[in-house]
N, C-alpha and C. Protein backbone atom coordinates (compact mmCIF):
# COMPACT_ATOMS: atom_id res chain seq x y z
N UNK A 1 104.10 105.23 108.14
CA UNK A 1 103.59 106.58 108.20
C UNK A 1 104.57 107.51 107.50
N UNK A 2 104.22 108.44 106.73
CA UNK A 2 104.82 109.09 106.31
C UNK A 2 105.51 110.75 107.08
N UNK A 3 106.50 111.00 106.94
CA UNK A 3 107.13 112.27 107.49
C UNK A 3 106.69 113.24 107.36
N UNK A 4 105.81 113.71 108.17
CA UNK A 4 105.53 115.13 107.65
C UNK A 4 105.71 116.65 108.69
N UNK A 5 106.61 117.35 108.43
CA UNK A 5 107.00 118.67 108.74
C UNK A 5 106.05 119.91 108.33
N UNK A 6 104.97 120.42 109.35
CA UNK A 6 104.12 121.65 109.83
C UNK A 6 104.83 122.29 110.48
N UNK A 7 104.66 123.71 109.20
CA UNK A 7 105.42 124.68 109.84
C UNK A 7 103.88 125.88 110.46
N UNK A 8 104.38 126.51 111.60
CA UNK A 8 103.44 127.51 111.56
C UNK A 8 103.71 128.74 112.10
N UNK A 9 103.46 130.20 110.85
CA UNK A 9 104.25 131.01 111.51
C UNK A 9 102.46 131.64 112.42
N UNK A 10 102.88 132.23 113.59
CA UNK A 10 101.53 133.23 114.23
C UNK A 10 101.43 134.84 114.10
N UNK A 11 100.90 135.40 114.32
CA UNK A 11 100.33 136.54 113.97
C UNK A 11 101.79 137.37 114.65
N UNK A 12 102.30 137.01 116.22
CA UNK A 12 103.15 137.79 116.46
C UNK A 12 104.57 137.29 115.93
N UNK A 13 104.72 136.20 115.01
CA UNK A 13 105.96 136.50 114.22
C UNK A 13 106.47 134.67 114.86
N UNK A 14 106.12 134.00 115.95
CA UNK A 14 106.99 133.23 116.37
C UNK A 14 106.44 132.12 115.63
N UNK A 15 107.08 131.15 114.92
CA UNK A 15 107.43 130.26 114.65
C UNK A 15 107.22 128.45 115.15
N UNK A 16 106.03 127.96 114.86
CA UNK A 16 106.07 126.52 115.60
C UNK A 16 106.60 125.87 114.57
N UNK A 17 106.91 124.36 114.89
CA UNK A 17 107.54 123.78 113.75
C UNK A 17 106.88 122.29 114.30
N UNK A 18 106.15 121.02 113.75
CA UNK A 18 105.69 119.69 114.32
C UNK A 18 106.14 119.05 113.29
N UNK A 19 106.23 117.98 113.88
CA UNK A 19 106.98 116.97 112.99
C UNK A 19 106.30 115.31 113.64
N UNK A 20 106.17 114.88 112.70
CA UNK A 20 105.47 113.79 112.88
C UNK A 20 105.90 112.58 111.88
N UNK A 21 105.54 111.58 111.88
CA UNK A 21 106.09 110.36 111.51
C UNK A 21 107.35 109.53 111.48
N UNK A 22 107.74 110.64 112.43
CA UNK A 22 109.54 110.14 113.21
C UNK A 22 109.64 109.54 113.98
N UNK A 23 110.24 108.36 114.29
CA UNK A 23 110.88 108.07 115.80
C UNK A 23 112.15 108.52 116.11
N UNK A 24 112.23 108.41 117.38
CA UNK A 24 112.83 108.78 118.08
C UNK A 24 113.62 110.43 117.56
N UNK A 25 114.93 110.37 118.48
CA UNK A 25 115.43 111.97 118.12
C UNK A 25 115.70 112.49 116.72
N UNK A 26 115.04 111.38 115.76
CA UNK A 26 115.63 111.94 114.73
C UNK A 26 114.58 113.04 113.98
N UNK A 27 114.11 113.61 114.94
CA UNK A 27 112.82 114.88 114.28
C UNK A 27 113.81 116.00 114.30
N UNK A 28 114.90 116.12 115.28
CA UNK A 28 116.08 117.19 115.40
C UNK A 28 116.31 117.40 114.47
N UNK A 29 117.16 115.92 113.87
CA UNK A 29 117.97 116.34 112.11
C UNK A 29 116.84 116.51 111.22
N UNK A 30 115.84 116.44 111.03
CA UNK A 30 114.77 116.47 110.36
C UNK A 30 114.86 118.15 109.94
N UNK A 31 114.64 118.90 111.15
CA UNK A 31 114.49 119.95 111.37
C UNK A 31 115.84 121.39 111.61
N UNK A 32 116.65 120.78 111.67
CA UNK A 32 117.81 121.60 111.78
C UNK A 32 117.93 122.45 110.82
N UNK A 33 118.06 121.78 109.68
CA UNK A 33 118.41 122.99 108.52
C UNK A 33 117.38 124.54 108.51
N UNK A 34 116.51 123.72 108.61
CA UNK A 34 114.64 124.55 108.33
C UNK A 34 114.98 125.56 109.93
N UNK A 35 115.55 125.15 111.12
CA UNK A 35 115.68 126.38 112.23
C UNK A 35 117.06 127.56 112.16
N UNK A 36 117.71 126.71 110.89
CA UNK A 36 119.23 127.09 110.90
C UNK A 36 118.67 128.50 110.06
N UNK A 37 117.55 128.32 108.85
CA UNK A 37 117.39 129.05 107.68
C UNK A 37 116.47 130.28 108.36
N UNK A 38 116.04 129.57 109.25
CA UNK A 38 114.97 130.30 110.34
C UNK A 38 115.50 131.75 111.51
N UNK A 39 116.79 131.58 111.30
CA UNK A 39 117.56 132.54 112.21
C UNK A 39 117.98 131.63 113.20
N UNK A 40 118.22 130.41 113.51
CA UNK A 40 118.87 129.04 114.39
C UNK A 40 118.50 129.49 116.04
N UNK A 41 117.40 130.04 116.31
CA UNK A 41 117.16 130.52 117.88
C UNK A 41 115.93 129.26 118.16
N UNK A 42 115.84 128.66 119.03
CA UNK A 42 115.16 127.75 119.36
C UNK A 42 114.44 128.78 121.05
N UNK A 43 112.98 129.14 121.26
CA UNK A 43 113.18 129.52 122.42
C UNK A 43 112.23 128.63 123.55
N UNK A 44 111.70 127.74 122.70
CA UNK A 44 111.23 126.58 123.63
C UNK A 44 110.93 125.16 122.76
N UNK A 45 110.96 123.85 122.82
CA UNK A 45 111.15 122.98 122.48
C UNK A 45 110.57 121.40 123.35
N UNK A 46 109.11 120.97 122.54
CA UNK A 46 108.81 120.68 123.50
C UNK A 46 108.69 118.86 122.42
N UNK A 47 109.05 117.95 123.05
CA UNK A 47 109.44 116.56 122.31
C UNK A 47 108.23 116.15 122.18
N UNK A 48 107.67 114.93 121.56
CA UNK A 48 106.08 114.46 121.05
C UNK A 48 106.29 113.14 121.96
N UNK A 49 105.72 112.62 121.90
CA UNK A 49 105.86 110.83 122.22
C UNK A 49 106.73 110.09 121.54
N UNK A 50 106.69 110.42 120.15
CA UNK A 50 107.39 109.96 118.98
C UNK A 50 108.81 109.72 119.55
N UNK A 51 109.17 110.92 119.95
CA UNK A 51 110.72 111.06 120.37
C UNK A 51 110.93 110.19 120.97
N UNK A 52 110.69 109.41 121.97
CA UNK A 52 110.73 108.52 122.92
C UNK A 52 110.79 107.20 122.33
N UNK A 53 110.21 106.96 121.08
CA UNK A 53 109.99 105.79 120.61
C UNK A 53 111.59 105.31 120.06
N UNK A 54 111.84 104.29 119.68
CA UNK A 54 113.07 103.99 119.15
C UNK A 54 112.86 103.40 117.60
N UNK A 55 113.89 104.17 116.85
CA UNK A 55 113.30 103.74 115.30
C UNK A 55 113.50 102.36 115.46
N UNK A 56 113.12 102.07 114.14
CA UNK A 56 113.42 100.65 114.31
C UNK A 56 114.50 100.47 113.39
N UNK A 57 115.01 99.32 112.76
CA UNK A 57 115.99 98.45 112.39
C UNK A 57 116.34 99.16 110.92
N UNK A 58 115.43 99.19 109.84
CA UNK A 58 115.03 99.93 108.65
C UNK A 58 115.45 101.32 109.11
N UNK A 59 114.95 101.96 110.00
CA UNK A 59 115.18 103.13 110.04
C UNK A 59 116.42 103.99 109.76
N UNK A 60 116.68 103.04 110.97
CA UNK A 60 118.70 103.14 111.76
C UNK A 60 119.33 103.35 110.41
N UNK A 61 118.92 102.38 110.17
CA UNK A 61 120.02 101.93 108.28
C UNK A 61 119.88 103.36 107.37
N UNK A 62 118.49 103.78 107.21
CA UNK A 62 117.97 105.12 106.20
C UNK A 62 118.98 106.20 106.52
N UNK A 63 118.88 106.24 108.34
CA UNK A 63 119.17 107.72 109.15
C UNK A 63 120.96 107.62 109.33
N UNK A 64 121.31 106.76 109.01
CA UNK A 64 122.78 106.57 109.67
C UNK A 64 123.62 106.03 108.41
N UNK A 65 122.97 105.98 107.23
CA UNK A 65 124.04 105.33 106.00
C UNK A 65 123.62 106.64 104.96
């Protein structure tokens, strides 16, 4: 599956951000820069299923080398 980062701003200004085709915590680093550029305020944060999952073997190697 491929990575894909939906951003969405709403009418009163706040900011969602989804992220999908990640496992596990690595939707965080995915997303850090993009909340950093964002003004870095996080005011709720809610994890997918995804998060929970554990990358696998391939992954580890992509996210960590």
């Amino acid at each position: 599956m491929d990575e894909i980062v939906e951003v969405s701003i709403r009418p009163d200004g706040r900011v969602e951000i989804h992220v999908t085709g990640v496992d596990g915590m690595a939707c965080l680093d995915t997303t850090e820069e993009l909340v950093a550029l964002l003004g870095g305020e996080v005011e709720t944060q809610q994890l997918t299923a995804e998060a929970y999952n554990t990358a696998s073997e391939d992954q580890q190697d992509r996210l960590w080398h």
